[in-house]
PDB file of N, CA and C in Angstrom:
ATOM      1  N   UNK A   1       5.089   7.884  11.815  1.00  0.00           N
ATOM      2  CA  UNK A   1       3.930   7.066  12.017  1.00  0.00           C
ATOM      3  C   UNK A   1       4.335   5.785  12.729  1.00  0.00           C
ATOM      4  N   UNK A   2       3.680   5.233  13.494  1.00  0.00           N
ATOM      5  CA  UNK A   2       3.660   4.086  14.361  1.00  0.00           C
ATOM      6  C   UNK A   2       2.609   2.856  13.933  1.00  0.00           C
ATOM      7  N   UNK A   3       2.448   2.177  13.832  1.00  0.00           N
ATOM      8  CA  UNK A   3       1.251   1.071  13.811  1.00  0.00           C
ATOM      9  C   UNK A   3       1.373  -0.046  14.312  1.00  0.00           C
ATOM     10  N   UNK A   4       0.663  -0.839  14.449  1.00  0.00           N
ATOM     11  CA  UNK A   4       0.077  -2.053  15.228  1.00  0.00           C
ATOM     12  C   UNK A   4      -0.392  -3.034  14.059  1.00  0.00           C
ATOM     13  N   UNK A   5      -0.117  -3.871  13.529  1.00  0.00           N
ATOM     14  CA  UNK A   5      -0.619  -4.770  12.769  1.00  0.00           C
ATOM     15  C   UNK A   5      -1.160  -6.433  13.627  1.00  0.00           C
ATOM     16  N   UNK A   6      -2.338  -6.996  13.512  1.00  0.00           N
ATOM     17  CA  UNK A   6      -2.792  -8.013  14.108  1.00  0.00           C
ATOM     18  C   UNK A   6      -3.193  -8.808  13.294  1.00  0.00           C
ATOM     19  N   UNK A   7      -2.953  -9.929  12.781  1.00  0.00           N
ATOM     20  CA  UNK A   7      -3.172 -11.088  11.841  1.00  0.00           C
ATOM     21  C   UNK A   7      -3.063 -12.527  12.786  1.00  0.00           C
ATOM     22  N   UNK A   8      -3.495 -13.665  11.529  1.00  0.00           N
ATOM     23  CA  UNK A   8      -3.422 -14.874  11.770  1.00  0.00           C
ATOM     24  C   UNK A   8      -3.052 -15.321  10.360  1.00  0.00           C
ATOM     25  N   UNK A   9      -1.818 -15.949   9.789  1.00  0.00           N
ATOM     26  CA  UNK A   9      -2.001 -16.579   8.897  1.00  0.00           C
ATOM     27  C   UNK A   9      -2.436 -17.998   8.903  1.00  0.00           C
ATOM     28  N   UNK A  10      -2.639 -18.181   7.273  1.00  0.00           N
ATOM     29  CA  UNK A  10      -3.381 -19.713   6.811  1.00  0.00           C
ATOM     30  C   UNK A  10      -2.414 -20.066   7.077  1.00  0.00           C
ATOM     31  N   UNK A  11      -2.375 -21.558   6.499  1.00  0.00           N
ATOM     32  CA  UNK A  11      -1.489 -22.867   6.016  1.00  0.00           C
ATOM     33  C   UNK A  11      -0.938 -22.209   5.252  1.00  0.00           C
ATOM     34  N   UNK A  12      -1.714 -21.150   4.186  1.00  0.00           N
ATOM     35  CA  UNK A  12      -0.646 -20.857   2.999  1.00  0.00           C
ATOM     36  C   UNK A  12       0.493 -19.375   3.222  1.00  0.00           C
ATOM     37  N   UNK A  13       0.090 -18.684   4.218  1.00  0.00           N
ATOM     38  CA  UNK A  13       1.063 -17.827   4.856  1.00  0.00           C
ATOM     39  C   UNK A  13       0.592 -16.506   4.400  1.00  0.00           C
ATOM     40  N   UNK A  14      -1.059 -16.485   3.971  1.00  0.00           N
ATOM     41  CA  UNK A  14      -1.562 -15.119   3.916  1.00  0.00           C
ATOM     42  C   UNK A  14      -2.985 -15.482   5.158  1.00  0.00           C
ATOM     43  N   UNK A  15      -3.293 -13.782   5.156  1.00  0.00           N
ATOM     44  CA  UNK A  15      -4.633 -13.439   5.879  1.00  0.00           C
ATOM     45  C   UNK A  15      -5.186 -12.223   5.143  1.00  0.00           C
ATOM     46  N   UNK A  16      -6.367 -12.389   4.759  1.00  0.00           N
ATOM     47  CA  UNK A  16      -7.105 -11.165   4.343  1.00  0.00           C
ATOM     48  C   UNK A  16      -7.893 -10.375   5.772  1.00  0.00           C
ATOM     49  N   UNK A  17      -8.150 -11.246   6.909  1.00  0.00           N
ATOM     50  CA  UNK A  17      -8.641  -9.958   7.951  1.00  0.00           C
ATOM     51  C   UNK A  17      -7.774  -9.547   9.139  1.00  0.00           C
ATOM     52  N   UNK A  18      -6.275  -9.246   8.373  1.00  0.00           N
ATOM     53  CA  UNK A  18      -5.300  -8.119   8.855  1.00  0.00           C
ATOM     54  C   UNK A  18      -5.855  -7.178   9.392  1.00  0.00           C
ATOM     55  N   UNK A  19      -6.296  -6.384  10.651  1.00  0.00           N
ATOM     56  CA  UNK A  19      -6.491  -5.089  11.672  1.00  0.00           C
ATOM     57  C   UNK A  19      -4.889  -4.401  11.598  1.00  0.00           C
ATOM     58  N   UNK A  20      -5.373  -2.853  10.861  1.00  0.00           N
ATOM     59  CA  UNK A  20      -3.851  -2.349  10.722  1.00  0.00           C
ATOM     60  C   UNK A  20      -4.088  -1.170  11.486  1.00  0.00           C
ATOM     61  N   UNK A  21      -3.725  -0.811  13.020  1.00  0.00           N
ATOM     62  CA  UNK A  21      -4.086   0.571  13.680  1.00  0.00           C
ATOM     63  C   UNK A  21      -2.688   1.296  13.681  1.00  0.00           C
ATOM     64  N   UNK A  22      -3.237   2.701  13.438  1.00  0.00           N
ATOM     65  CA  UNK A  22      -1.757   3.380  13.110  1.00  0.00           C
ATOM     66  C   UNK A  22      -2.155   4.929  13.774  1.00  0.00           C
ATOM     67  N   UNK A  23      -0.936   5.461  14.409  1.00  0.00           N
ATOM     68  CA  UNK A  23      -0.685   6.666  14.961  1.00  0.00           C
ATOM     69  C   UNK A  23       0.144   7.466  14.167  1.00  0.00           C
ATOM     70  N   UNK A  24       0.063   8.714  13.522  1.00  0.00           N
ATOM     71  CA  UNK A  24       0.753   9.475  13.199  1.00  0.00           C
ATOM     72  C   UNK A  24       0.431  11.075  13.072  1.00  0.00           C
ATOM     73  N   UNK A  25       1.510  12.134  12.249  1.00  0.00           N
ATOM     74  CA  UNK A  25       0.827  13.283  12.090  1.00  0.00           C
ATOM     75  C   UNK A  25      -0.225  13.818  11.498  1.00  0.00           C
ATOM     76  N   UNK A  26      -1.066  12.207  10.482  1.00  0.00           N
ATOM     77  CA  UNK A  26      -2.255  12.606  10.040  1.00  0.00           C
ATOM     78  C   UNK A  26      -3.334  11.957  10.574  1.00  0.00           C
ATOM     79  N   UNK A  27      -3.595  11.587  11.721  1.00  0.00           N
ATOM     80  CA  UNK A  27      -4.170  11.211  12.522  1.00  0.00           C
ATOM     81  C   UNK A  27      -4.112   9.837  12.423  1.00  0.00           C
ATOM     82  N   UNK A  28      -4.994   9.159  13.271  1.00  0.00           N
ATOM     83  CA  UNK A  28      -5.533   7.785  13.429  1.00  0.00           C
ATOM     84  C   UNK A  28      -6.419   7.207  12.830  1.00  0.00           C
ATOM     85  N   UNK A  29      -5.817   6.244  12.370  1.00  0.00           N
ATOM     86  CA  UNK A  29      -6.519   5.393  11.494  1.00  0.00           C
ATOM     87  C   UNK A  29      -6.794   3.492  11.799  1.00  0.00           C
ATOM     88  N   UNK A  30      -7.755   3.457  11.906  1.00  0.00           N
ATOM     89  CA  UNK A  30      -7.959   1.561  12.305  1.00  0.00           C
ATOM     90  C   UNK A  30      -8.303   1.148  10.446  1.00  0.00           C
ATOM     91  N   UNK A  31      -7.637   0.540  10.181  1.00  0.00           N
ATOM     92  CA  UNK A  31      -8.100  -0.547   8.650  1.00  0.00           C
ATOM     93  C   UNK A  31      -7.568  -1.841   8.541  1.00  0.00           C
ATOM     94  N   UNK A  32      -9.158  -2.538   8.786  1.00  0.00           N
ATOM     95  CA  UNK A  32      -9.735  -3.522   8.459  1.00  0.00           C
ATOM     96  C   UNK A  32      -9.603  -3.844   7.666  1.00  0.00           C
ATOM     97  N   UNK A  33      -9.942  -5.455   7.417  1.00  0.00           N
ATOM     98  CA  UNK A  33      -9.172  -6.517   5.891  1.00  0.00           C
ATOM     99  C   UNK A  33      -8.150  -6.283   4.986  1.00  0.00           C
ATOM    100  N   UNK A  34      -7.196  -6.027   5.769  1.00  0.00           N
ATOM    101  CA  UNK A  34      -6.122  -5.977   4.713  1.00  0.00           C
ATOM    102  C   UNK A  34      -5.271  -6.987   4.729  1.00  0.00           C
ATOM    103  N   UNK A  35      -4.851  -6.954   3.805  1.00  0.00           N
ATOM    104  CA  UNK A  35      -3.900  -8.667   2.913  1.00  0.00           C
ATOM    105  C   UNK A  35      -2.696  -8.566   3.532  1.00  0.00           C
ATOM    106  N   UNK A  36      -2.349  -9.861   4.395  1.00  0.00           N
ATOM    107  CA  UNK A  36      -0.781  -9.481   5.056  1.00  0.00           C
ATOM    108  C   UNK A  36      -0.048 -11.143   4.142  1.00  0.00           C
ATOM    109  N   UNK A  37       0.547 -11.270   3.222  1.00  0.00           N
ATOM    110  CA  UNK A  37       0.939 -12.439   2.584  1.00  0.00           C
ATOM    111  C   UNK A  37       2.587 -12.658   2.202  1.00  0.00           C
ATOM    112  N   UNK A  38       2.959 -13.692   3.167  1.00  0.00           N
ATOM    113  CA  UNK A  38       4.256 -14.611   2.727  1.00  0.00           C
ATOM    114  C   UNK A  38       4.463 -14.906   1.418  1.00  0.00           C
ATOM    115  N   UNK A  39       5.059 -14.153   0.195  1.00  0.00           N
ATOM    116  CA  UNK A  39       5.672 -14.679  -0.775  1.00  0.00           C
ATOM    117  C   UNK A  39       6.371 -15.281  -0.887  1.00  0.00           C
ATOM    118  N   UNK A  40       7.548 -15.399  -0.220  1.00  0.00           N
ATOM    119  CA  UNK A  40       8.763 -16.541  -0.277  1.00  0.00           C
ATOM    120  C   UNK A  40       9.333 -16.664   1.041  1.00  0.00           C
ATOM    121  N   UNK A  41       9.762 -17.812   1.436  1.00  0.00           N
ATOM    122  CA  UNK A  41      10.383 -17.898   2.764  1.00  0.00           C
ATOM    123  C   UNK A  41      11.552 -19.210   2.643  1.00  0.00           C
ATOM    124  N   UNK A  42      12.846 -18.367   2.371  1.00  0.00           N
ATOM    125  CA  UNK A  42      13.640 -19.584   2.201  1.00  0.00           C
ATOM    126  C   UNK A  42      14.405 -20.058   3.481  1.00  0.00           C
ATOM    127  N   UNK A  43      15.275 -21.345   3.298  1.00  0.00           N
ATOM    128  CA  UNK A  43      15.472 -22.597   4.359  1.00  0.00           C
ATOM    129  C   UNK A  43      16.411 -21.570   5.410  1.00  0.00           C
ATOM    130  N   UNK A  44      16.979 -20.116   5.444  1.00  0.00           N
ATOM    131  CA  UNK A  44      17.628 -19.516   6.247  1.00  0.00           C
ATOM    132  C   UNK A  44      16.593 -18.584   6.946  1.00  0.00           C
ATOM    133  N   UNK A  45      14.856 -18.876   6.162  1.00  0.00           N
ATOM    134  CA  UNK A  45      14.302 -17.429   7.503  1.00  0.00           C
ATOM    135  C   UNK A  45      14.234 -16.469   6.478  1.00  0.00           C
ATOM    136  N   UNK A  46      14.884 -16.494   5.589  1.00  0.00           N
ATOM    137  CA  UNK A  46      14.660 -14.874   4.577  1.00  0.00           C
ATOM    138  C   UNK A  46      13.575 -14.972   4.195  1.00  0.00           C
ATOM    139  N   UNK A  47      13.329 -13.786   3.645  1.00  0.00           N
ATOM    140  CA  UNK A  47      12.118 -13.926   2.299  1.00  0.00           C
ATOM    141  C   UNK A  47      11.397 -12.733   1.944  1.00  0.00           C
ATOM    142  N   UNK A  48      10.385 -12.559   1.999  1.00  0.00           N
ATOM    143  CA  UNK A  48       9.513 -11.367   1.372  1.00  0.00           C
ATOM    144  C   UNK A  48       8.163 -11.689   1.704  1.00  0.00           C
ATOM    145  N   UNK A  49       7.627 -10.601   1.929  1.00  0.00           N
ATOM    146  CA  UNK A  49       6.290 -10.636   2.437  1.00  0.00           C
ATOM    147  C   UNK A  49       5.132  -9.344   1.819  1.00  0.00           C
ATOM    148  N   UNK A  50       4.230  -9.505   1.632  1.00  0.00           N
ATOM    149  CA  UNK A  50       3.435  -7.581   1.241  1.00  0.00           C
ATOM    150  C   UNK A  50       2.427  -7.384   1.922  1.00  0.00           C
ATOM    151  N   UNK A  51       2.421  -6.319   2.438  1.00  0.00           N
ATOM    152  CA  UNK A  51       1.150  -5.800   3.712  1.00  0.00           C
ATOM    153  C   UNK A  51       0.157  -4.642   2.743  1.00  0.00           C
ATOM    154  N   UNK A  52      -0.763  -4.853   2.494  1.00  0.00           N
ATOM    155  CA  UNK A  52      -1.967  -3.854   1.929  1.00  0.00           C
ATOM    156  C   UNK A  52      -2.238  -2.687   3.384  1.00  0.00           C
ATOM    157  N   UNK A  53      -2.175  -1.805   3.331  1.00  0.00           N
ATOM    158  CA  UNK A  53      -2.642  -0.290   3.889  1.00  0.00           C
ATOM    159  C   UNK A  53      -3.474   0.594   3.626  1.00  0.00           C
ATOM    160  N   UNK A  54      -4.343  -0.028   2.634  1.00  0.00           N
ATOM    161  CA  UNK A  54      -5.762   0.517   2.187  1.00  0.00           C
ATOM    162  C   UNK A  54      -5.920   0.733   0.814  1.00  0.00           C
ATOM    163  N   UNK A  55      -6.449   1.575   0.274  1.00  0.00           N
ATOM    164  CA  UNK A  55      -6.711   1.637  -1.339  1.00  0.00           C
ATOM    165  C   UNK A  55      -5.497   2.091  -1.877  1.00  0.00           C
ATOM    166  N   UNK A  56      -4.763   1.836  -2.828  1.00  0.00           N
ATOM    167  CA  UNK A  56      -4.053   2.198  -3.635  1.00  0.00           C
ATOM    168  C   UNK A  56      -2.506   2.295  -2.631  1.00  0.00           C
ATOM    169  N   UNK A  57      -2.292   1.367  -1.756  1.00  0.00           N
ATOM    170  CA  UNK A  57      -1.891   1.556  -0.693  1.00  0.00           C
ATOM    171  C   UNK A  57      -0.786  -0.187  -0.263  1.00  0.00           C
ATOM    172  N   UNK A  58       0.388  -0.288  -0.452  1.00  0.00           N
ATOM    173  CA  UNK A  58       1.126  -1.547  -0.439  1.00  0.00           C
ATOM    174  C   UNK A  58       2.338  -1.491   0.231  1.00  0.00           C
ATOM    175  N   UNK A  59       2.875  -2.152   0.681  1.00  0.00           N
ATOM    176  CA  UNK A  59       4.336  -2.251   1.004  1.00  0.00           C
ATOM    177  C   UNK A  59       4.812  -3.924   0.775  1.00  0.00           C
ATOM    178  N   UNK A  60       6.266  -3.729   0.288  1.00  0.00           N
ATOM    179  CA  UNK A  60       6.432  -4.911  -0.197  1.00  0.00           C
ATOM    180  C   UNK A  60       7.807  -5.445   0.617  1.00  0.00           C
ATOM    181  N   UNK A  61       8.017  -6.150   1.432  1.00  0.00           N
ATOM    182  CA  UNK A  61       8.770  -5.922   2.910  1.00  0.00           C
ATOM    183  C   UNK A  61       9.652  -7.398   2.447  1.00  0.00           C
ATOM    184  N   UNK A  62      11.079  -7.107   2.943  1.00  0.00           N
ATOM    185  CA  UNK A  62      11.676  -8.237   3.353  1.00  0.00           C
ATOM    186  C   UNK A  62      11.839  -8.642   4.717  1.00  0.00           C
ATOM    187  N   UNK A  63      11.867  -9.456   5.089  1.00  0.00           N
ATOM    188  CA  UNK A  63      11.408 -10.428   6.370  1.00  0.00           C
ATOM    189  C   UNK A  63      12.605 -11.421   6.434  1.00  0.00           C
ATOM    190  N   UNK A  64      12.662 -11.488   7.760  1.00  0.00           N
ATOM    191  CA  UNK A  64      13.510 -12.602   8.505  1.00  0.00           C
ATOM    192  C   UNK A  64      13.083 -13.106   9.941  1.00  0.00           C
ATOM    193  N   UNK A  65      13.284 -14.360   9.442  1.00  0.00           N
ATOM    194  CA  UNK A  65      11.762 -15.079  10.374  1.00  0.00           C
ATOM    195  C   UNK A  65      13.181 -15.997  11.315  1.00  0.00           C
ATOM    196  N   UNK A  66      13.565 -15.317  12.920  1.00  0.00           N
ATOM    197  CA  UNK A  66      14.068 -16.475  14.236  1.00  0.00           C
ATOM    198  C   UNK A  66      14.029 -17.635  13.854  1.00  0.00           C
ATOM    199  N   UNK A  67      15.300 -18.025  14.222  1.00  0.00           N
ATOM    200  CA  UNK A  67      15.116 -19.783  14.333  1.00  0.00           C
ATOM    201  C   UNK A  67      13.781 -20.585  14.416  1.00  0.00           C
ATOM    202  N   UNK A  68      13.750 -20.193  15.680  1.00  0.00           N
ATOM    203  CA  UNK A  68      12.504 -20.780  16.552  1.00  0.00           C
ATOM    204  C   UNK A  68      11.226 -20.676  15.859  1.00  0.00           C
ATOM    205  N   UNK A  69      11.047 -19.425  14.649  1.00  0.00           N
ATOM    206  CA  UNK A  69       9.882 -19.443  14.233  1.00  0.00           C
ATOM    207  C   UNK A  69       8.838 -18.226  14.988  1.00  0.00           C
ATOM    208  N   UNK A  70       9.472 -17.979  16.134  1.00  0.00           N
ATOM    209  CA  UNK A  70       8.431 -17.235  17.338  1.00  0.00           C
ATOM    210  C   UNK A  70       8.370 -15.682  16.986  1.00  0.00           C
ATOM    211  N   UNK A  71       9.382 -15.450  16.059  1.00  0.00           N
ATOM    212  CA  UNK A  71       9.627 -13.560  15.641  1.00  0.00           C
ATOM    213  C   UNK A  71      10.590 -13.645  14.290  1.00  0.00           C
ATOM    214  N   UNK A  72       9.626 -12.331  13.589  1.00  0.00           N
ATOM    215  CA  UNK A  72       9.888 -12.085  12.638  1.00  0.00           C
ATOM    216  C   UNK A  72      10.293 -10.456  12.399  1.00  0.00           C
ATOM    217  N   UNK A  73      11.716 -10.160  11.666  1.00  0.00           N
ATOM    218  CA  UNK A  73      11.412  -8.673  11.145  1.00  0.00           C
ATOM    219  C   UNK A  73      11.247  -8.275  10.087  1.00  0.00           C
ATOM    220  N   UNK A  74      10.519  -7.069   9.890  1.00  0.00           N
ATOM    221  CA  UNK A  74      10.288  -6.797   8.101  1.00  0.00           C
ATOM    222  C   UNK A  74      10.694  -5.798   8.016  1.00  0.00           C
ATOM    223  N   UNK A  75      11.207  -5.176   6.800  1.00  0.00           N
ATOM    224  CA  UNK A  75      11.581  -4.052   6.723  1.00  0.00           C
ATOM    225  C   UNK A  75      11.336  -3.377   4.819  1.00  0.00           C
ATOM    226  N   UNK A  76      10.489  -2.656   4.529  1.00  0.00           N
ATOM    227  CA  UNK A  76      10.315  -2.047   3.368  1.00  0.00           C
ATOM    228  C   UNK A  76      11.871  -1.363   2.658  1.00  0.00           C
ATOM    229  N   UNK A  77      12.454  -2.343   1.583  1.00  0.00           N
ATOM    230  CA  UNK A  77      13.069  -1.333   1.085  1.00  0.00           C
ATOM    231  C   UNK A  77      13.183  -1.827  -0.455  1.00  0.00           C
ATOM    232  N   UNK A  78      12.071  -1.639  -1.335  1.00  0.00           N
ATOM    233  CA  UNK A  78      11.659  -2.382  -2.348  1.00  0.00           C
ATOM    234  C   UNK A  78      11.799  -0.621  -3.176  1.00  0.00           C
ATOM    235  N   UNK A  79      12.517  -0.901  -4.298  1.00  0.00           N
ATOM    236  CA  UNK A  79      12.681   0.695  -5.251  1.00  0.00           C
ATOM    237  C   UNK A  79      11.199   0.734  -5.610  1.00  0.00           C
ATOM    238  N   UNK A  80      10.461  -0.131  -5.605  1.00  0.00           N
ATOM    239  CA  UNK A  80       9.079  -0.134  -6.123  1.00  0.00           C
ATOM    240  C   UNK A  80       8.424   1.020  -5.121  1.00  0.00           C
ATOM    241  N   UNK A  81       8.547   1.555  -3.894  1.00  0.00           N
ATOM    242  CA  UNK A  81       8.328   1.660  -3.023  1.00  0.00           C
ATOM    243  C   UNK A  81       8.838   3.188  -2.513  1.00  0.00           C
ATOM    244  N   UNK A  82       9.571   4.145  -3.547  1.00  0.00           N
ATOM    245  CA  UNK A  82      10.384   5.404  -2.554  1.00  0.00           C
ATOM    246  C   UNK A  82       9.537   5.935  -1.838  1.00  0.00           C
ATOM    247  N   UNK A  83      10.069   6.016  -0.702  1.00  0.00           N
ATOM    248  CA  UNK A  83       9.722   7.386   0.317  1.00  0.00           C
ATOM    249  C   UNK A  83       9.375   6.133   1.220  1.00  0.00           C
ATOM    250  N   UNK A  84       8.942   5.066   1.058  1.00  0.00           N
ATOM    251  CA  UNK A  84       8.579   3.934   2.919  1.00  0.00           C
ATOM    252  C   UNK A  84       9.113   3.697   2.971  1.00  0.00           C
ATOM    253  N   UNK A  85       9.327   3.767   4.231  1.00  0.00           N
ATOM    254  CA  UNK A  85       9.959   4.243   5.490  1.00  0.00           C
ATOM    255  C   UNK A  85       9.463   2.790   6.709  1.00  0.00           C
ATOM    256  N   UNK A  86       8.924   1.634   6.065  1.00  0.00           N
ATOM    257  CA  UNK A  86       8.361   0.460   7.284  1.00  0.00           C
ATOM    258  C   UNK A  86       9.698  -0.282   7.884  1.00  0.00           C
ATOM    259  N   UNK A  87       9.359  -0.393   9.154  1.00  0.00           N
ATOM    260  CA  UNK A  87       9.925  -1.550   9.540  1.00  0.00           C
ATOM    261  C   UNK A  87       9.483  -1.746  10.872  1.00  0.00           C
ATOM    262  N   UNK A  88      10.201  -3.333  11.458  1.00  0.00           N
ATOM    263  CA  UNK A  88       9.220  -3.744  12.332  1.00  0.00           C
ATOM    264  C   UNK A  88       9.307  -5.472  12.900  1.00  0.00           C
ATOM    265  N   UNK A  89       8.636  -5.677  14.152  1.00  0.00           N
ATOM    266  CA  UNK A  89       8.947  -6.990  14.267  1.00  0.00           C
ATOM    267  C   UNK A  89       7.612  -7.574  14.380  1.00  0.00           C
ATOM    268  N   UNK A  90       7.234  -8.767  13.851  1.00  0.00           N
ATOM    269  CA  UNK A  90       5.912  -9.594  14.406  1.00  0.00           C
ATOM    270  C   UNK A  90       6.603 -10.036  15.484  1.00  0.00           C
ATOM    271  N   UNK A  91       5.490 -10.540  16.448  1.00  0.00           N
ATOM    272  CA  UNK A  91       5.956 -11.760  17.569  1.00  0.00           C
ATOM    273  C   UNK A  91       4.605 -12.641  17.770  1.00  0.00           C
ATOM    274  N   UNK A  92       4.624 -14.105  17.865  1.00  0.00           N
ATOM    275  CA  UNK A  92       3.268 -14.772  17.366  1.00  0.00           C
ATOM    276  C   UNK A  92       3.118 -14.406  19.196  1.00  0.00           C
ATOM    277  N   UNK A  93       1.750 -14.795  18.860  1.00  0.00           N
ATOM    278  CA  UNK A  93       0.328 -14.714  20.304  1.00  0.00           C
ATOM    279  C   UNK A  93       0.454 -15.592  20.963  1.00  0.00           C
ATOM    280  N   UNK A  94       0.826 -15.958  22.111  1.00  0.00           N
ATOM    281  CA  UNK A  94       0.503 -17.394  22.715  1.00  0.00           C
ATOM    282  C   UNK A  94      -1.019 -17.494  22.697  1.00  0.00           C
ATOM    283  N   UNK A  95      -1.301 -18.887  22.195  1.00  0.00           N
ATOM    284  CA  UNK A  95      -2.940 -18.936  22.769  1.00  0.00           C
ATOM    285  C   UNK A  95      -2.884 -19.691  23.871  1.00  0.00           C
ATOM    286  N   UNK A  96      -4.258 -19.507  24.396  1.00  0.00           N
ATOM    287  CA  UNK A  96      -4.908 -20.003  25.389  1.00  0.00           C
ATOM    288  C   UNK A  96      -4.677 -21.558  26.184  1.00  0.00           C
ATOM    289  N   UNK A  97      -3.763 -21.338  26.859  1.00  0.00           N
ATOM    290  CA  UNK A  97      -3.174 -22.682  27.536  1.00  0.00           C
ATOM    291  C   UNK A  97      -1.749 -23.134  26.893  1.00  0.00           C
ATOM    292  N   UNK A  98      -1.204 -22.436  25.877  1.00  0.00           N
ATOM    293  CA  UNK A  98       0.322 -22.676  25.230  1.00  0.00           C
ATOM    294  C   UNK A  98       1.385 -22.224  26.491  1.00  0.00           C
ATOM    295  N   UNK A  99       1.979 -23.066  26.808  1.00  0.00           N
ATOM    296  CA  UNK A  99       3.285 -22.316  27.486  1.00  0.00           C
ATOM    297  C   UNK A  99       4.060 -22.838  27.292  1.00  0.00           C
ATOM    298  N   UNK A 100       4.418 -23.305  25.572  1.00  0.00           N
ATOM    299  CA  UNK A 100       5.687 -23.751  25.040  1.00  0.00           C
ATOM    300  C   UNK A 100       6.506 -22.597  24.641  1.00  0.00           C
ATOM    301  N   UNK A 101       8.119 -22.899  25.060  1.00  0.00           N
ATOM    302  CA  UNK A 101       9.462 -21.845  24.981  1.00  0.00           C
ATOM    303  C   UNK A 101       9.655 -22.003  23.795  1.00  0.00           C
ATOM    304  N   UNK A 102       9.393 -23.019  22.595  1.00  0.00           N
ATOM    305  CA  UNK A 102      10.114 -23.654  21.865  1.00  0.00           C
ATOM    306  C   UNK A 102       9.589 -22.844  20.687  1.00  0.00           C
TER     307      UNK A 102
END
């Protein structure tokens, strides 16, 4: 399976209207409002994060967030969790008129 995750977090480092589109052998699926939330993020970039994937449906991901802040990777490997299989990089959006490197 492949997916596409699109968020904005708060100030507080969650979003409830997460767009999660995903390709795989059981077809395609687009789901709407799901919880993408920063649990811990310590002074090296580490931390932990959990992405909702629909009803009854979680991954509980460790994350390492670039210097710069500009990219992040996560990767599911929580025993809470056998058989996922996630991983993956965010990269933030430039908006509209940003053309800072930094």
């Amino acid at each position: 399976m492949s997916g596409l995750l699109n968020f904005t977090l708060d100030s507080s480092g969650t979003t409830n209207t997460a767009v999660l589109t995903e390709h795989g052998a059981c077809g395609d699926n687009i789901l709407t409002g799901q919880t993408f939330t920063i649990l811990s993020l310590n002074s090296n970039g580490s931390g932990t994060a959990n992405l909702s994937c629909g009803p009854d449906c979680g991954w509980n991901l460790d994350i390492q967030v670039a210097r710069r802040g500009q990219i992040f990777n996560i990767v599911d490997v929580s025993t809470a969790n056998p058989g996922n299989y996630v991983e993956g990089s965010a990269i933030r959006q430039c908006t509209e008129g940003d053309t800072s490197t930094e």
